[in-house]
Protein backbone atom coordinates (compact mmCIF):
# COMPACT_ATOMS: atom_id res chain seq x y z
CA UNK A 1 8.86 -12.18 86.30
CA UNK A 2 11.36 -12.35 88.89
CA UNK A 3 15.24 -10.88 88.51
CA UNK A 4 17.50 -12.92 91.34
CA UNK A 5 21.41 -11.31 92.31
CA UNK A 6 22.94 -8.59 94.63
CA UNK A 7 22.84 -5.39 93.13
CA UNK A 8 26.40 -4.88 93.34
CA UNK A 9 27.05 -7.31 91.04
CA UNK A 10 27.82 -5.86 87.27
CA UNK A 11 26.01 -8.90 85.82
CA UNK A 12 23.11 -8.41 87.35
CA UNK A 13 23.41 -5.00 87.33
CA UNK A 14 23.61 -5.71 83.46
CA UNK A 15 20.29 -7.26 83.45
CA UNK A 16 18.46 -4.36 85.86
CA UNK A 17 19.54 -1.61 83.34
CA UNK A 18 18.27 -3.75 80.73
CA UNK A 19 14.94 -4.13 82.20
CA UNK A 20 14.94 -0.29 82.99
CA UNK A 21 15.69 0.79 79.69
CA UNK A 22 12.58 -1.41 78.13
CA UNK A 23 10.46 -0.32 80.81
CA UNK A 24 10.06 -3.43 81.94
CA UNK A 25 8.36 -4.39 85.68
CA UNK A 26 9.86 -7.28 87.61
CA UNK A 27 9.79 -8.65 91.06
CA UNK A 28 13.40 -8.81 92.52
CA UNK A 29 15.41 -10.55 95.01
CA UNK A 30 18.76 -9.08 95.79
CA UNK A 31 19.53 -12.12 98.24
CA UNK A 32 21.76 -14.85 95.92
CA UNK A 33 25.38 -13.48 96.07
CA UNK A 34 28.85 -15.14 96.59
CA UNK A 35 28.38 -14.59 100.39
CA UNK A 36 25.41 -16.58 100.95
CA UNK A 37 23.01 -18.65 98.90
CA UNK A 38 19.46 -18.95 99.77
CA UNK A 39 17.81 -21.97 100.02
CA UNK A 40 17.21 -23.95 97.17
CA UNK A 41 18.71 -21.70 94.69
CA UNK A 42 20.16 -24.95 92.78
CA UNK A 43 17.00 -25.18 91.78
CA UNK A 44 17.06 -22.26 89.82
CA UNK A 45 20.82 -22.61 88.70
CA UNK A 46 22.87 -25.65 89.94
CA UNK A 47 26.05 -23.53 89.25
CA UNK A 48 25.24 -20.55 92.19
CA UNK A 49 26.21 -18.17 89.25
CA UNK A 50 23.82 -14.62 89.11
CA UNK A 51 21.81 -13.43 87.76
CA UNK A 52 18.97 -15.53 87.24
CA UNK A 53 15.39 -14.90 85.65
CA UNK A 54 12.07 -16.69 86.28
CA UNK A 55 9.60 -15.63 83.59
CA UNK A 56 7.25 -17.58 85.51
CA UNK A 57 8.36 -16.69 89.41
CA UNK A 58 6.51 -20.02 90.48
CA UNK A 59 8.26 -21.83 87.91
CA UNK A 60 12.14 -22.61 89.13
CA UNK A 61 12.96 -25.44 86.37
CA UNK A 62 11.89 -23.00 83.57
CA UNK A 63 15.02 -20.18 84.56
CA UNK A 64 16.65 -18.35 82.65
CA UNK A 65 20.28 -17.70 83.68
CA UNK A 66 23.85 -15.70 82.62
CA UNK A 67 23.44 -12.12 82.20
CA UNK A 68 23.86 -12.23 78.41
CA UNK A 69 20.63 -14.51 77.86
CA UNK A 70 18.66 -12.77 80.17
CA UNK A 71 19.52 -9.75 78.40
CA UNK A 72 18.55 -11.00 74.86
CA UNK A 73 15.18 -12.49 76.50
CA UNK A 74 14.25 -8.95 77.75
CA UNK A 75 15.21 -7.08 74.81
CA UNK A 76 12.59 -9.52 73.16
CA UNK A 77 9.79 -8.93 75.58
CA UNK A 78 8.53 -5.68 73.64
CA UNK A 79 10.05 -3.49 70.45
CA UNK A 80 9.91 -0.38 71.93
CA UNK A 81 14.21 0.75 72.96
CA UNK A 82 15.71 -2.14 70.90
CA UNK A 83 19.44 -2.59 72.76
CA UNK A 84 20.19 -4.66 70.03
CA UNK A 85 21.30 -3.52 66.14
CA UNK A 86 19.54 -4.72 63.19
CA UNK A 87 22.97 -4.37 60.95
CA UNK A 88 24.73 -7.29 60.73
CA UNK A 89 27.96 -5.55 61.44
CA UNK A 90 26.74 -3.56 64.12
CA UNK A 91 24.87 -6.86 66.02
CA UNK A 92 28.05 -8.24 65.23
CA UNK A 93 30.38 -5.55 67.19
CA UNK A 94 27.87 -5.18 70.17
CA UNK A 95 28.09 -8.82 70.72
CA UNK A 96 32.27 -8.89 70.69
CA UNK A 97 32.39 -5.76 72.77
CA UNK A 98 29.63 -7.73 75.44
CA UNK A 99 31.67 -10.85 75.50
CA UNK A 100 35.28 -8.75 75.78
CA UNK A 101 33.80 -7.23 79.22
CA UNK A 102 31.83 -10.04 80.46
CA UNK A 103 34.69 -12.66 80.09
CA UNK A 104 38.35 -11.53 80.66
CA UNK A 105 37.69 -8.32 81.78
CA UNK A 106 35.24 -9.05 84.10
CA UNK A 107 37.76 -11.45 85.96
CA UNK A 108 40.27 -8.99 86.01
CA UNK A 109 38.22 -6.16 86.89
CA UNK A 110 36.15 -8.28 89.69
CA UNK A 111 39.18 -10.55 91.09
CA UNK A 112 42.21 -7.59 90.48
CA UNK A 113 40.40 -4.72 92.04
CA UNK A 114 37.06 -4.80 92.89
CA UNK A 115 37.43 -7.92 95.46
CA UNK A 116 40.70 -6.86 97.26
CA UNK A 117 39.15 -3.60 98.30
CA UNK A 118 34.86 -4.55 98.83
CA UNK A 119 35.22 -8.26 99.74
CA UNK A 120 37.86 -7.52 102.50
CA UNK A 121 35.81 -4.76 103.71
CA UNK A 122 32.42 -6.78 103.56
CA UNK A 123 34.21 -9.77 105.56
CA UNK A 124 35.77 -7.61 108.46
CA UNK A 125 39.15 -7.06 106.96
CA UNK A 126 41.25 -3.71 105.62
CA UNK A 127 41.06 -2.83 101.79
CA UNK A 128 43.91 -3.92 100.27
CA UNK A 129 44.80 -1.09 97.92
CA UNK A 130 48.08 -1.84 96.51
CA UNK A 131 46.98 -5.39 95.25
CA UNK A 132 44.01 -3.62 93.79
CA UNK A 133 46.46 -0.87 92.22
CA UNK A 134 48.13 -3.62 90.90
CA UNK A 135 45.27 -4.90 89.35
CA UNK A 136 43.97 -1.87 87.67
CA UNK A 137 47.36 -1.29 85.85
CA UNK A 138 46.93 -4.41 84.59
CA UNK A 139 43.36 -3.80 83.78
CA UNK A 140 43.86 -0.63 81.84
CA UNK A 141 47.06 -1.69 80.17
CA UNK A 142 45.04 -4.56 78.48
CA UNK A 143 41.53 -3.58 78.92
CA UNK A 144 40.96 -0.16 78.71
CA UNK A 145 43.20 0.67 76.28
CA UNK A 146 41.26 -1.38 73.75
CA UNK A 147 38.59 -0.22 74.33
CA UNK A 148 39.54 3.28 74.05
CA UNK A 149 40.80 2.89 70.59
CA UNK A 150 37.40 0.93 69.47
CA UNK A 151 35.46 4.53 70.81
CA UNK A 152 37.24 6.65 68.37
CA UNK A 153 36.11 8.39 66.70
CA UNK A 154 32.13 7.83 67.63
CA UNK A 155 30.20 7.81 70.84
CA UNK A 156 28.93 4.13 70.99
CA UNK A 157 30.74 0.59 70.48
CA UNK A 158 28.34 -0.57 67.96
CA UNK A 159 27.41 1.66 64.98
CA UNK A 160 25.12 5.18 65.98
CA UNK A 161 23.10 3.47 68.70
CA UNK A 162 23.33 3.09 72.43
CA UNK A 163 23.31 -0.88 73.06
CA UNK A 164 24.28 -3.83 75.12
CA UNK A 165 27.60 -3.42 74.30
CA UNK A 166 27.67 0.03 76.22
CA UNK A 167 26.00 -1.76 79.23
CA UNK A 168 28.32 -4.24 79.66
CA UNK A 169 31.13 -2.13 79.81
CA UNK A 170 29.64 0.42 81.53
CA UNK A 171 28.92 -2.18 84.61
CA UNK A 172 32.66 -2.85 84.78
CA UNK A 173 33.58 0.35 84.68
CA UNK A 174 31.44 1.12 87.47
CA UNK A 175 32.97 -1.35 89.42
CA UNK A 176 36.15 -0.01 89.35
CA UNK A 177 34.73 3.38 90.08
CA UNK A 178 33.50 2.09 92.99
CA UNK A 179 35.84 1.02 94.83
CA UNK A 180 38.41 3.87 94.32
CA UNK A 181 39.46 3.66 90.18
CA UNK A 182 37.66 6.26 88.05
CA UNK A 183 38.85 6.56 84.34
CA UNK A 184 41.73 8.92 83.92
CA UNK A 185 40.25 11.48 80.98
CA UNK A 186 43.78 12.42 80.18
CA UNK A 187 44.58 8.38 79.34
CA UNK A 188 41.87 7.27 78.04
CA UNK A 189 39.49 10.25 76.83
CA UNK A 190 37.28 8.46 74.91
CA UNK A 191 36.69 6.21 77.38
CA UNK A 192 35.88 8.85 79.88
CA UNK A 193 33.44 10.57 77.54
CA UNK A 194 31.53 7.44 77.17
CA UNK A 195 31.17 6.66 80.49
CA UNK A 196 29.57 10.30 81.41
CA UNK A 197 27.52 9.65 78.17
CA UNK A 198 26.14 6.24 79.70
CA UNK A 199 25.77 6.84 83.38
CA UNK A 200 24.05 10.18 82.93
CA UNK A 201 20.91 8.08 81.30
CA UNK A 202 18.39 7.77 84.02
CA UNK A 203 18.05 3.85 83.71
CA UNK A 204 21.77 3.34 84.86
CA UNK A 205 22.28 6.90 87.28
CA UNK A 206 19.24 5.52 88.82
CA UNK A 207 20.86 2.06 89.99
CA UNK A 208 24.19 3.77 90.65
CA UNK A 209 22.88 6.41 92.99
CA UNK A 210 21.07 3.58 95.09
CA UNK A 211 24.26 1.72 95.21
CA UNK A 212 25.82 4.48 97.08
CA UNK A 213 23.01 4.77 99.21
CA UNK A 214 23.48 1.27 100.41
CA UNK A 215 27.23 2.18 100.80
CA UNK A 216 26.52 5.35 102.80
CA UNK A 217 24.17 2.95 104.99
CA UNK A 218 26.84 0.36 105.63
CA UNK A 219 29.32 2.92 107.00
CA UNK A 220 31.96 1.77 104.44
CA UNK A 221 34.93 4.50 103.32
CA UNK A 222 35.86 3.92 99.83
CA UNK A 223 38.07 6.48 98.85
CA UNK A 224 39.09 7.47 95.26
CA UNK A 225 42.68 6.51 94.55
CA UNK A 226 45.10 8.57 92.14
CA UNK A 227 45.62 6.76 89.01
């Protein structure tokens, strides 16, 4: 099995804590990102989108792509850590919250704030803090504050357990923690709480910690800004 994507990106980022949390092994390839495609990589998914999955790494035509697919198909692979309720209801919820921060929030998060501050740095050129300001008001205006009011009350999106749901907001909200925008605890408290919750479990601290190793390596300065 073979996991394809840059490991900054939430989606496949998505997919890795997935993977960690079943325990699963995999073969990965950090390469494919919006920066440069490898070779042939339309073979695998004509759309350049990541992540992608080979079950069978010398199989190309047989991928699997989009994080939420990938997700489901690992979850399958073995019982053991289900990140996906049996309730109706609950299966239900995790699925809404998964789609809310994969689609709109994603693009917001991704295009509003995470690219004016990492893709100008990546390409040579000076963070550009006040557009991604701008785009985190935005953000938790719409965003965030949704989400906050699903959390009360409980620690987890969908019913008592720890699911995908969690992971895919988690990933965004990593994303604007990276580049500058942690979650204000006295806005959005719930939120805040949940976040600890999730990135103190070792499958996600794990990825995050070697994400700032890479930073650290790069020489990048990507300073926390008051929100």
């Amino acid at each position: 099995m073979k996991l394809f994507g840059a490991p900054l990106s939430p989606f496949v980022k998505k997919a890795r804590i997935v993977a960690a949390e079943k325990n699963l092994d995999y073969d990965y390839d950090p390469r494919p990102s919006p920066l440069g495609w490898p070779e042939g990589f339309e073979q695998i998914n004509p759309l350049r989108r990541i992540p992608a999955l080979l079950p069978d790494a010398d199989n190309p035509h047989m991928a699997i792509n989009d994080s939420s697919a990938i997700c489901a198909y690992l979850d399958r692979l073995t019982p053991e850590n289900p990140l996906y309720p049996q309730a109706a209801e609950a299966l239900g919820r995790a699925l809404w919250i998964e789609e809310f921060a994969d689609g709109e929030m994603a693009g917001a998060v991704g295009i509003g704030v995470f690219r004016p501050v990492f893709f100008n740095l990546a390409t040579g050129k000076p963070a550009d803090y006040d557009a991604a300001k701008k785009g985190y008001d935005k953000v938790e205006a719409v965003y965030l504050s949704y989400l906050e009011k699903q959390l009360a009350g409980q620690q987890w999106f969908a019913g008592d357990m720890f699911s995908i749901a969690d992971i895919a907001v988690t990933v965004q909200l990593y994303n604007l923690s990276f580049v500058g925008f942690d979650i204000a605890p006295a806005r959005l408290p719930n939120l805040a709480a949940h976040y600890a919750r999730c990135t103190a479990r070792p499958a996600i601290a794990t990825l995050l910690e070697a994400d700032q190793a890479l930073v650290a390596k790069s020489g990048m300065s990507l300073p926390k800004q008051p929100i």
